[in-house]
N, C-alpha and C. Protein backbone atom coordinates (compact mmCIF):
# COMPACT_ATOMS: atom_id res chain seq x y z
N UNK A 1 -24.68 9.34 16.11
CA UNK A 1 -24.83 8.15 16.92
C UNK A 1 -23.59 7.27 16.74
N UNK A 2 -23.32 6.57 17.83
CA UNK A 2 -21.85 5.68 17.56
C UNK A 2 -22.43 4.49 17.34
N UNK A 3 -22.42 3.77 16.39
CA UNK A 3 -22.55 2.45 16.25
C UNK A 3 -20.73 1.58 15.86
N UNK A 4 -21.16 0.58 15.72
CA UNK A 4 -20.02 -0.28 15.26
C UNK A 4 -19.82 -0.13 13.96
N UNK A 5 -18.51 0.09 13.85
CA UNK A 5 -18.46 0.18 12.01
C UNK A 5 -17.70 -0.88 11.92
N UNK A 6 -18.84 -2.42 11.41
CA UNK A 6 -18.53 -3.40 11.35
C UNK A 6 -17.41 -4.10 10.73
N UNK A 7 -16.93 -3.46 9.46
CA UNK A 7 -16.24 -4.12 8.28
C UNK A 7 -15.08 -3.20 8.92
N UNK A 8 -14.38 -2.87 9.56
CA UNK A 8 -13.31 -2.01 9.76
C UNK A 8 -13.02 -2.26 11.68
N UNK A 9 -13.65 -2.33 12.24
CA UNK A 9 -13.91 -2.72 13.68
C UNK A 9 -13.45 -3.92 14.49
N UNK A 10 -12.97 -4.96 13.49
CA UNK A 10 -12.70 -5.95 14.38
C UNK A 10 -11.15 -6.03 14.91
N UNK A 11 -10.41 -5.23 15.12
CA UNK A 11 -9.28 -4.99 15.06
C UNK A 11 -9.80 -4.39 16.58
N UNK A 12 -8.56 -3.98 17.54
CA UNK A 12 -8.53 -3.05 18.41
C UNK A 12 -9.49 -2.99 19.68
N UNK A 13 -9.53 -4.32 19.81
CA UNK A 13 -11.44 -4.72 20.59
C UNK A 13 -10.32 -5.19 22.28
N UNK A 14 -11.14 -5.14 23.41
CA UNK A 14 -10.76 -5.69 24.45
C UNK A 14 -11.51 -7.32 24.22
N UNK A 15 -10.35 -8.08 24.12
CA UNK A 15 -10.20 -9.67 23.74
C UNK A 15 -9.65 -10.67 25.25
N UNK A 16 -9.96 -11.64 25.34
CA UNK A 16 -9.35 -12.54 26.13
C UNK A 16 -9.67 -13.97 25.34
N UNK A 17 -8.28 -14.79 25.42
CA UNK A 17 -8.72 -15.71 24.56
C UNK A 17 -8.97 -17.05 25.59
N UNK A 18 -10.15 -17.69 24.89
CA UNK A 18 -10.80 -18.90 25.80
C UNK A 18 -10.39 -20.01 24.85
N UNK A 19 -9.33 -20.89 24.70
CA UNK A 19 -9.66 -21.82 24.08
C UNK A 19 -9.02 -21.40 22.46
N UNK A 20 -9.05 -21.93 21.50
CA UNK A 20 -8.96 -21.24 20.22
C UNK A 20 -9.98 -19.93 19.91
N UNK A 21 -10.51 -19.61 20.55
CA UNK A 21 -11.58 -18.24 20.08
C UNK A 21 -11.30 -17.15 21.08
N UNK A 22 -11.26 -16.29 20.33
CA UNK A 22 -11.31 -14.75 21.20
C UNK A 22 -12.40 -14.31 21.56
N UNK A 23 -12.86 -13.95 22.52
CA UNK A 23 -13.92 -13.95 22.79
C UNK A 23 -14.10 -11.98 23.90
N UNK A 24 -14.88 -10.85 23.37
CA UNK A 24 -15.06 -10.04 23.66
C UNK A 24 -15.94 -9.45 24.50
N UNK A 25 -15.43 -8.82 25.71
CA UNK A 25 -16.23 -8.62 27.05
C UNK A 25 -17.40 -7.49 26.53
N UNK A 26 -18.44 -7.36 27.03
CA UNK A 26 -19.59 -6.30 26.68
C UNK A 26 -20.20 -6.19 28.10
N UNK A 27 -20.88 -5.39 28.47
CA UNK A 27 -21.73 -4.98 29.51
C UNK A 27 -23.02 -4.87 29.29
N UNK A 28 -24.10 -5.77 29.19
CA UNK A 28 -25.40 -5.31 28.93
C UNK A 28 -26.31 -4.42 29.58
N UNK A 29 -26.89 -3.89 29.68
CA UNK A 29 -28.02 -2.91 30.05
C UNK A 29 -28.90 -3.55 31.14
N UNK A 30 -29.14 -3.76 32.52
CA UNK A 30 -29.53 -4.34 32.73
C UNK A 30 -31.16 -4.07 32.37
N UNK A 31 -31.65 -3.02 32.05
CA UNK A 31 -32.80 -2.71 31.73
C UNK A 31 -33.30 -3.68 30.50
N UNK A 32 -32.33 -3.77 29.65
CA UNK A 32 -32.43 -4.10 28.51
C UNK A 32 -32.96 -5.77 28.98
N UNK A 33 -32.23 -6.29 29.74
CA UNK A 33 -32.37 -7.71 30.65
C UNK A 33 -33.67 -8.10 30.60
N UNK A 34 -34.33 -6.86 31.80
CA UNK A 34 -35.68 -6.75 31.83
C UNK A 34 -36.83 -6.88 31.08
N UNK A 35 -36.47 -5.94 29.44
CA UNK A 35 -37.53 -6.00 28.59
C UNK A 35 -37.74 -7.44 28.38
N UNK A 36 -36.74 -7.95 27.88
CA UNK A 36 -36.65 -9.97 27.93
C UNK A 36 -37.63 -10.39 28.75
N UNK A 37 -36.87 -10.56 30.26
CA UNK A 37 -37.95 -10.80 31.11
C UNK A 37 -39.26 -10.55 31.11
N UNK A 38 -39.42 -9.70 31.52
CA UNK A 38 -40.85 -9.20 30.66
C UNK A 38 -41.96 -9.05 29.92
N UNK A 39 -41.07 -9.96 28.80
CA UNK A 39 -41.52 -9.82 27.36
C UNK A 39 -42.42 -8.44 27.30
N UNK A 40 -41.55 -7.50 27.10
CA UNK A 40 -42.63 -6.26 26.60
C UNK A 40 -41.74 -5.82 24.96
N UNK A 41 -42.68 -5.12 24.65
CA UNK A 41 -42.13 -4.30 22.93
C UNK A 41 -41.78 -5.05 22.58
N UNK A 42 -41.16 -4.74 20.77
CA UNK A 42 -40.66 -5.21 19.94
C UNK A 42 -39.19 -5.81 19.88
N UNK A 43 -39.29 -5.67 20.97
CA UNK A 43 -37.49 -6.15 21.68
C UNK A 43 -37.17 -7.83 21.79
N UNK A 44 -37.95 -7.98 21.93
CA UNK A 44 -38.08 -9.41 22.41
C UNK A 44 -37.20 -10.12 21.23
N UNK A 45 -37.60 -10.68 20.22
CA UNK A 45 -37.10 -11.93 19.05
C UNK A 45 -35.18 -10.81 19.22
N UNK A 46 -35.55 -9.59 19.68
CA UNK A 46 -33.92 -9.16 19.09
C UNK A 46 -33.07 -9.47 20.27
N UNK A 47 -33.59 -9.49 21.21
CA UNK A 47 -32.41 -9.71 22.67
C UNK A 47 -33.23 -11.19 23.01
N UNK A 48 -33.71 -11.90 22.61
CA UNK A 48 -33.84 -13.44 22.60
C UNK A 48 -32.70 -13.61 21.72
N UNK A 49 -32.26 -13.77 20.94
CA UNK A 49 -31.28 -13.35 19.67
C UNK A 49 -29.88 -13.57 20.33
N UNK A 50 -29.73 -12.00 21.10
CA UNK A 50 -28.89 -11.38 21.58
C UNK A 50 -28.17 -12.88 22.76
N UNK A 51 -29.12 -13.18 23.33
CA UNK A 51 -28.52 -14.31 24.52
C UNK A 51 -28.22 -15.20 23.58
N UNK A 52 -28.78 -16.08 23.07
CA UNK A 52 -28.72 -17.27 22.06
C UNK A 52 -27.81 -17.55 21.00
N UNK A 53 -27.16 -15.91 20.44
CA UNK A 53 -26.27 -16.07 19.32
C UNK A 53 -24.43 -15.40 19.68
N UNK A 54 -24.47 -14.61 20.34
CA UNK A 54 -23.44 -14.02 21.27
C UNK A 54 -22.43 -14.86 21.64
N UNK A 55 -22.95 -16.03 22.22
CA UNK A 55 -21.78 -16.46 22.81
C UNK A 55 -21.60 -18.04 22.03
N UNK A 56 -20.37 -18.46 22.27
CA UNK A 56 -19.51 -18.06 23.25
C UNK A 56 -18.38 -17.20 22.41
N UNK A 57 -18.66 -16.34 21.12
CA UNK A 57 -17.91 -15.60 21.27
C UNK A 57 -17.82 -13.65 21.72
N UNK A 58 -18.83 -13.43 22.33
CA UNK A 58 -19.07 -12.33 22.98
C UNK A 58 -19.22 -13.13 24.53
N UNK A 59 -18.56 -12.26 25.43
CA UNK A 59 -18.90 -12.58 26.86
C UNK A 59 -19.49 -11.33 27.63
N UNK A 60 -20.82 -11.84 28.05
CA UNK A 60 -21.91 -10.27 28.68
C UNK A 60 -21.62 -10.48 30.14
N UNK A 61 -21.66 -9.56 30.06
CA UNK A 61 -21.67 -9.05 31.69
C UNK A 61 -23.06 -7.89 32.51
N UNK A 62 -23.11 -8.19 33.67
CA UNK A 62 -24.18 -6.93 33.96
C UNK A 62 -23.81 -6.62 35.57
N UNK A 63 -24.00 -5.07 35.97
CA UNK A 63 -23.27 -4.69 37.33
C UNK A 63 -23.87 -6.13 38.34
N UNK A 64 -23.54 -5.89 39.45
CA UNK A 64 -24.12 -6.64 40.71
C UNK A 64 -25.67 -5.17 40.99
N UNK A 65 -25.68 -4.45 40.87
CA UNK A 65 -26.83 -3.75 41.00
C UNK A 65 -28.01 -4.01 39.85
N UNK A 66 -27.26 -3.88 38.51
CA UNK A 66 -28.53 -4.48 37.63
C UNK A 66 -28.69 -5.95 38.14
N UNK A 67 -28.34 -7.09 38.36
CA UNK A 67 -28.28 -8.39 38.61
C UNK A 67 -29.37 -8.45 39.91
N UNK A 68 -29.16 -7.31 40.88
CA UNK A 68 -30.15 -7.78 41.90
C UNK A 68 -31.63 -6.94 41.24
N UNK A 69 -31.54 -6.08 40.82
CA UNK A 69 -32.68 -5.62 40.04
C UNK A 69 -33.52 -6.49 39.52
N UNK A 70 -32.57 -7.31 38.48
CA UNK A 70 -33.48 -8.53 37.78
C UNK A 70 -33.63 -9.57 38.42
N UNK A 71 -33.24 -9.73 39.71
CA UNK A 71 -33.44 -11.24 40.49
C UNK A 71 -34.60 -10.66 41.32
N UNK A 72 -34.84 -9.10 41.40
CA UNK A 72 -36.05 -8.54 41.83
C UNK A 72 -36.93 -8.90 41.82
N UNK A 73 -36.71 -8.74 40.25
CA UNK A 73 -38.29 -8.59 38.88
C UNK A 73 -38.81 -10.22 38.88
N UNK A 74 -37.76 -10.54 38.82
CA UNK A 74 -37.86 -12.19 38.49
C UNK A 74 -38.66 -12.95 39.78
N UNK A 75 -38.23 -12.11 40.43
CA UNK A 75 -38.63 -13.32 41.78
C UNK A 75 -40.34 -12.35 42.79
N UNK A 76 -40.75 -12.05 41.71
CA UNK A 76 -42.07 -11.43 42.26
C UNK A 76 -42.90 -12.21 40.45
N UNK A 77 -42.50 -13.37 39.93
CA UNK A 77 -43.06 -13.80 38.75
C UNK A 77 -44.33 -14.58 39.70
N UNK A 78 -45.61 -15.04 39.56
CA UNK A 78 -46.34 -15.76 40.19
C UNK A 78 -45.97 -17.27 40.40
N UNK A 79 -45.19 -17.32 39.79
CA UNK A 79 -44.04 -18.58 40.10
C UNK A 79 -43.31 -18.80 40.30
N UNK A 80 -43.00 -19.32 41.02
CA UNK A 80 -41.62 -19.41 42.27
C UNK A 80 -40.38 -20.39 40.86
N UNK A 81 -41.48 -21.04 40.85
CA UNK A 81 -40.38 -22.60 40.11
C UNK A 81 -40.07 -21.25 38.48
N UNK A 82 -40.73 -20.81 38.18
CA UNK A 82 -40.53 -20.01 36.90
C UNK A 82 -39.43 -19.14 37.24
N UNK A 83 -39.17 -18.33 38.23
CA UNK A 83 -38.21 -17.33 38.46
C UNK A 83 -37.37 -18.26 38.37
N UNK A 84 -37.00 -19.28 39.18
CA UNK A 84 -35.44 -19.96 39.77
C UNK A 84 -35.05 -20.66 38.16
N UNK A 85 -35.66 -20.83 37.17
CA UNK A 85 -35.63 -21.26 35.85
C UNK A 85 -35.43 -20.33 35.61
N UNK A 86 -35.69 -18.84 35.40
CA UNK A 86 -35.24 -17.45 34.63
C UNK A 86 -33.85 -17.35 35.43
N UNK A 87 -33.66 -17.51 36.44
CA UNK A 87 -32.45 -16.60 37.11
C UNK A 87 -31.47 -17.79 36.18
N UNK A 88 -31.61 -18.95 36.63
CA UNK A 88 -30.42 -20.03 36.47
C UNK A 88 -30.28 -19.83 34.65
N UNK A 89 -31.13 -19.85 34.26
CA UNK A 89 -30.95 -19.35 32.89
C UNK A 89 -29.87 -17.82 32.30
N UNK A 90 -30.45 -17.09 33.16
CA UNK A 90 -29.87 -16.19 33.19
C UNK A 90 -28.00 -16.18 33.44
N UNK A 91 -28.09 -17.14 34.40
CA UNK A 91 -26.58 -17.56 35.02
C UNK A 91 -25.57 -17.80 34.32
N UNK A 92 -26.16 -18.74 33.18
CA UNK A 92 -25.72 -19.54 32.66
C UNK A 92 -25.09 -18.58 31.20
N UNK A 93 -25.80 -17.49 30.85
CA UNK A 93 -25.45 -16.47 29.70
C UNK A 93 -24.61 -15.00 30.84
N UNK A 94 -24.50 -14.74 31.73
CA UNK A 94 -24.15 -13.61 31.62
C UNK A 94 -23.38 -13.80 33.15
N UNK A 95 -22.12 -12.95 33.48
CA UNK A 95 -21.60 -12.65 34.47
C UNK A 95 -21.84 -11.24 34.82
N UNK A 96 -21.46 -11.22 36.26
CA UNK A 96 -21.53 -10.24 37.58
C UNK A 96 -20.34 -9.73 37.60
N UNK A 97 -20.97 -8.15 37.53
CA UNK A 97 -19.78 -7.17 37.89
C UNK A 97 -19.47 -7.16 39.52
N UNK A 98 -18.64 -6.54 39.83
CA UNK A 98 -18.97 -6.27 41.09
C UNK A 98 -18.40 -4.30 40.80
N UNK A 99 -19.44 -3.52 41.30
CA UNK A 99 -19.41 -1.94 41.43
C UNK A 99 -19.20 -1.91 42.93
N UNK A 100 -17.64 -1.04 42.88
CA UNK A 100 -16.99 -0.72 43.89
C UNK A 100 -17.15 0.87 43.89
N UNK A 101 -16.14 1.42 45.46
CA UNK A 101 -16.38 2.32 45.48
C UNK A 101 -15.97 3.35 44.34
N UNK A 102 -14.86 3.19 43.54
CA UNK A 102 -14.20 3.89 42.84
C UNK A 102 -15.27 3.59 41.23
N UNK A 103 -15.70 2.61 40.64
CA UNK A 103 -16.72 2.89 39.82
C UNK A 103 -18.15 3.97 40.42
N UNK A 104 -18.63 3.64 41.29
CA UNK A 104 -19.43 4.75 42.02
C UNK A 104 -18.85 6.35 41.83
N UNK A 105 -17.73 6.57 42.46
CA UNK A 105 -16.92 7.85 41.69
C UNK A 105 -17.08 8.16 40.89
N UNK A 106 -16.25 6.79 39.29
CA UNK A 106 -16.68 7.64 38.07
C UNK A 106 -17.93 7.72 37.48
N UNK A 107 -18.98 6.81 38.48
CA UNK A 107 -20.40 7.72 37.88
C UNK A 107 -20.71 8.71 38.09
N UNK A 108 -20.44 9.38 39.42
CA UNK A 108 -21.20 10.50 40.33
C UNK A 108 -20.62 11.62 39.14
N UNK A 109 -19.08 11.22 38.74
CA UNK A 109 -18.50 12.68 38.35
C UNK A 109 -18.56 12.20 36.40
N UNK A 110 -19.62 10.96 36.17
CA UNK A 110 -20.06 11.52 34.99
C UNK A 110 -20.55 12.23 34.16
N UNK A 111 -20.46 12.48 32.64
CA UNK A 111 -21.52 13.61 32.35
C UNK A 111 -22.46 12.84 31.76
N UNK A 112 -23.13 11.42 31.82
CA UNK A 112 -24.11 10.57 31.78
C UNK A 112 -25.56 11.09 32.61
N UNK A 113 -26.22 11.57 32.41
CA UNK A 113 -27.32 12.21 33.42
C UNK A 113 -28.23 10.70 34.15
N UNK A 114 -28.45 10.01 33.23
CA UNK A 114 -28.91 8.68 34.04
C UNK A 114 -27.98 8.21 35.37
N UNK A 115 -28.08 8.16 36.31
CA UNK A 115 -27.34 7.56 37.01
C UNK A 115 -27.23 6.02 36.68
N UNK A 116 -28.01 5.39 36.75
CA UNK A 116 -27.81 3.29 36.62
C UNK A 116 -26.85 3.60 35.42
N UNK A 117 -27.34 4.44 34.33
CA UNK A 117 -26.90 4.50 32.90
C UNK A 117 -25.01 5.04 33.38
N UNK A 118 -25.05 6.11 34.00
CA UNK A 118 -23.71 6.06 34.40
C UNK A 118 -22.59 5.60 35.25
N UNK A 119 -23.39 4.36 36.19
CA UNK A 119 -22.75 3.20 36.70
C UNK A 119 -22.40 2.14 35.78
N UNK A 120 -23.66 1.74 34.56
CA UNK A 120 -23.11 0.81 33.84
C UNK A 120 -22.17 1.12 32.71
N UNK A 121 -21.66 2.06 32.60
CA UNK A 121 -20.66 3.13 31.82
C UNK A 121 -19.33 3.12 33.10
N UNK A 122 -19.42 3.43 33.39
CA UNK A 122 -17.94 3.30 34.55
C UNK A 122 -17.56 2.12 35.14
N UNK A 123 -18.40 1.24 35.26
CA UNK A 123 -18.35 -0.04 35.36
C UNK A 123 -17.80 -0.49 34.19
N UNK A 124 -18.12 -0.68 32.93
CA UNK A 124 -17.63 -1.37 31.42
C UNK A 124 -15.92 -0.19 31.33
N UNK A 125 -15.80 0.77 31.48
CA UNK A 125 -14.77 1.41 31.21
C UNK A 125 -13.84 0.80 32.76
N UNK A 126 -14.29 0.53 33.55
CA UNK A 126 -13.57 0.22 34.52
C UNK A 126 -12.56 -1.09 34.62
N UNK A 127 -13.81 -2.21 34.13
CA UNK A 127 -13.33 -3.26 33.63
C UNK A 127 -12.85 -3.90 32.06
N UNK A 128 -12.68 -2.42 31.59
CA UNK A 128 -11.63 -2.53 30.21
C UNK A 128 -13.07 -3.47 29.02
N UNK A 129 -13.93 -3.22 29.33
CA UNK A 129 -14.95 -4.02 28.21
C UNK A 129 -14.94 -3.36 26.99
N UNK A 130 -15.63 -3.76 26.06
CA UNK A 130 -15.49 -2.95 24.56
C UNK A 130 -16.61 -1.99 24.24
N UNK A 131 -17.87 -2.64 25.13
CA UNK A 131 -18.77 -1.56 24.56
C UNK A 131 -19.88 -2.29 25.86
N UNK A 132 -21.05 -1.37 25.87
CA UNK A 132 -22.18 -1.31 26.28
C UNK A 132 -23.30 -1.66 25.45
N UNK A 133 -24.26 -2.51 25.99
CA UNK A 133 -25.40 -2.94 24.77
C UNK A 133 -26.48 -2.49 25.73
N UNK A 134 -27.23 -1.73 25.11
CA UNK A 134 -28.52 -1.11 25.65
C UNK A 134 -29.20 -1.04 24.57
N UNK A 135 -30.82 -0.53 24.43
CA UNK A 135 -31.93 -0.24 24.07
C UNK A 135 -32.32 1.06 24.24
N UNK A 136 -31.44 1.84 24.48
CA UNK A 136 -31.95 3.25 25.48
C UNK A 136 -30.66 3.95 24.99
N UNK A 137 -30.47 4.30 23.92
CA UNK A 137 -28.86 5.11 23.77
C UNK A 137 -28.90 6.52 23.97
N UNK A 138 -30.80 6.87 24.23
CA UNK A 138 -30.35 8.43 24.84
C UNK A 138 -29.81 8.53 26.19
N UNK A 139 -29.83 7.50 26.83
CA UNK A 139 -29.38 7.27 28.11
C UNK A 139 -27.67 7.61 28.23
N UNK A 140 -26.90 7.31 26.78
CA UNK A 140 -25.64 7.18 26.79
C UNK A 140 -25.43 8.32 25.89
N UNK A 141 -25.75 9.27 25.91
CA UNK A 141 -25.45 10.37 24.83
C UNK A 141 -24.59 11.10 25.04
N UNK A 142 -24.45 11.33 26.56
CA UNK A 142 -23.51 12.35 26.75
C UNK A 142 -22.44 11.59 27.30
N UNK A 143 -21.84 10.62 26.94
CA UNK A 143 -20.79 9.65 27.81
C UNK A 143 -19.78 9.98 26.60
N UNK A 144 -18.96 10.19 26.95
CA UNK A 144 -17.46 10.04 26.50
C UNK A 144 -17.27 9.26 24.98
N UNK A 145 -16.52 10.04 24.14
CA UNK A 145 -16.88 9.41 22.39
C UNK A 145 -15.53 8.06 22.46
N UNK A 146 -14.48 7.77 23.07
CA UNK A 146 -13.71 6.83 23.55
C UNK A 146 -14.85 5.52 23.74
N UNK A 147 -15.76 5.05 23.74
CA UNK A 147 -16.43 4.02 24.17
C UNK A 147 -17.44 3.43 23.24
N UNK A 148 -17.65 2.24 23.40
CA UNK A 148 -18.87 2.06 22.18
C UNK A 148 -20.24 2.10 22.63
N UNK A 149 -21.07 2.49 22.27
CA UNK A 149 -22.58 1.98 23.41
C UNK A 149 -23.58 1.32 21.47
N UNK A 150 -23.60 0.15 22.16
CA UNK A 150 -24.33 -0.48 20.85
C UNK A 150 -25.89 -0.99 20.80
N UNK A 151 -26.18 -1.13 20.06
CA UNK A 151 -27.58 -1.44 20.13
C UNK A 151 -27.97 -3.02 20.07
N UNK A 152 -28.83 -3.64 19.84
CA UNK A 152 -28.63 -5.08 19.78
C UNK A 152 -28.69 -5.13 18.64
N UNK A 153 -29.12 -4.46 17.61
CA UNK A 153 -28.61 -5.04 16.25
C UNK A 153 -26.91 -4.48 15.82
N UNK A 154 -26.40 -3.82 16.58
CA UNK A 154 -24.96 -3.60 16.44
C UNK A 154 -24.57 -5.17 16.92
N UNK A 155 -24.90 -5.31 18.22
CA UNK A 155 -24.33 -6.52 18.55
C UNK A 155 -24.46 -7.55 17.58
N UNK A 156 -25.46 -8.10 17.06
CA UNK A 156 -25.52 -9.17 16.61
C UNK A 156 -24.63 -8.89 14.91
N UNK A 157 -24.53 -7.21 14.45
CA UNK A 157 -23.18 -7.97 13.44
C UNK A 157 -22.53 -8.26 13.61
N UNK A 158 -21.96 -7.42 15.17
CA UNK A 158 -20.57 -7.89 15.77
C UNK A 158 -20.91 -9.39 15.73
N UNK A 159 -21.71 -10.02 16.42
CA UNK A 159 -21.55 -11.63 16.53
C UNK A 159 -21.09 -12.01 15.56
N UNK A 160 -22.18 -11.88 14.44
CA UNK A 160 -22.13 -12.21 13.06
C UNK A 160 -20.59 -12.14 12.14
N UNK A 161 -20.14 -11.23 12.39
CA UNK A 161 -18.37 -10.70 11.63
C UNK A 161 -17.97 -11.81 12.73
N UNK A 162 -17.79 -11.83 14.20
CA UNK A 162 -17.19 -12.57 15.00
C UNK A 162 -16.81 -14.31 14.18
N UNK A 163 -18.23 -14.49 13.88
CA UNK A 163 -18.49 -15.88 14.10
C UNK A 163 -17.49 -16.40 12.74
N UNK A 164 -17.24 -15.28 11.95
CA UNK A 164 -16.98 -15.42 9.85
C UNK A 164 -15.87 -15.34 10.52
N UNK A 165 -15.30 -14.52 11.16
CA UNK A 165 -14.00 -14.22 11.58
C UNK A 165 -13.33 -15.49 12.11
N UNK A 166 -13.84 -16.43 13.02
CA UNK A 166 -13.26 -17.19 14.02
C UNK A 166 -13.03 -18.32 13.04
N UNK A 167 -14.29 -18.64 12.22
CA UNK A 167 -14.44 -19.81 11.78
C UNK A 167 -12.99 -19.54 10.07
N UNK A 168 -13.09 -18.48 9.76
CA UNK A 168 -11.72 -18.03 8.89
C UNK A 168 -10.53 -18.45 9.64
N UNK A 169 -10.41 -18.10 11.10
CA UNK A 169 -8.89 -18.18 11.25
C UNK A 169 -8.91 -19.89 11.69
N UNK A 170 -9.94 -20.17 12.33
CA UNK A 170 -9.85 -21.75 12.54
C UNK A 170 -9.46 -22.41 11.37
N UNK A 171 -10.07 -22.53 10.14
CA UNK A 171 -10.06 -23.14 8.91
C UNK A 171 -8.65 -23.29 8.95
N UNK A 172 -7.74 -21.73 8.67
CA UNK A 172 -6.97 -21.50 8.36
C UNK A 172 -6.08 -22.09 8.78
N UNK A 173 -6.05 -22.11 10.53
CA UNK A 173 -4.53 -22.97 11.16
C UNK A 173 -4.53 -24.03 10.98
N UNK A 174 -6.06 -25.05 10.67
CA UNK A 174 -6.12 -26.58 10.35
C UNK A 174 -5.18 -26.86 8.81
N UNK A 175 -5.35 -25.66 7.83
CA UNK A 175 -4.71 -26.07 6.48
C UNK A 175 -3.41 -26.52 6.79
N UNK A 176 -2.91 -28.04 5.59
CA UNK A 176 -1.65 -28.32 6.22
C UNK A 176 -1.33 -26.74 5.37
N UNK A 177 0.53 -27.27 6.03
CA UNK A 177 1.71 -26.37 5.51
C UNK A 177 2.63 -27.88 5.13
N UNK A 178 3.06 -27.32 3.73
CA UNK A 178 4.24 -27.90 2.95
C UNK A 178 5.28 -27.05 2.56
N UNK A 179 6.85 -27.82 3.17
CA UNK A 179 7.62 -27.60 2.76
C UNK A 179 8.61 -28.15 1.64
N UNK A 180 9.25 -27.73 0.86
CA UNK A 180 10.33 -27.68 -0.12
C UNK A 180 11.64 -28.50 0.66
């Protein structure tokens, strides 16, 4: 299984810097979205977690196909005013891919057998992201060993190293410097 090998890993990541913090692109699952929504299984306190502790130094992303999926799910809730509170919530933690024709390509001619699973895999490799966060990693088994596909407790060490990491180099540039 590929997980993150945390203590050695933070090096070599697709980064864009916002501000003083680097901050690392991921692709979530949109399924994974769902269980949230949902609230089904034991998933819940870990991808409640996952939105809440992530950012702002992880930045999630999910295709424009998972996104209408969950504005699906969301908007058949028996409450109108409850969905437009889940979506805008939603808004507010995660950006939209957009899947073109040429990500469509490298799914069709993946060796990912899920299809969604191999759109949101050509999609994250398309747009140079670092890894994939799903709940479902048999979904990603046969994808290419070049890529990360993480779990949400991968993610949240990554947060976790992130957060030791940022707040180290911040400290650091505040220390004066004296010269001789």
């Amino acid at each position: 299984m590929r997980n993150i090998n945390a203590s050695i890993d933070i090096i070599n990541v697709f980064v864009f810097q916002s501000g003083d913090l680097t901050v690392i692109g991921i692709l979530v699952d949109a399924d994974l979205i769902l269980e949230l929504l949902m609230n089904r299984n034991q998933l819940l306190e870990d991808i409640s977690e996952l939105f809440d502790q992530a950012q702002p130094l992880i930045k999630m992303y999910v295709t424009d196909f998972g996104w209408e999926k969950i504005c699906a799910y969301a908007n058949r809730f028996q409450n109108s005013h409850i969905a437009q509170l889940v979506i805008d919530w939603l808004k507010e933690k995660v950006d939209v891919c957009t899947v073109d024709k040429n990500v469509l390509q490298q799914a069709r001619l993946s060796p990912i057998q899920d299809f969604e699973s191999a759109v949101e895999y050509a999609c994250a490799m398309y747009q140079e992201f670092y890894a994939v966060v799903t709940h479902r990693y048999q979904d990603f088994v046969t994808a290419p060993e070049q890529f990360l596909i993480w779990s949400v407790a991968d993610l949240q060490t990554r947060t976790s190293l992130e957060a030791q990491y940022q707040a180290t180099t911040v400290n650091f540039s505040k220390t004066e410097r004296y010269s001789c």
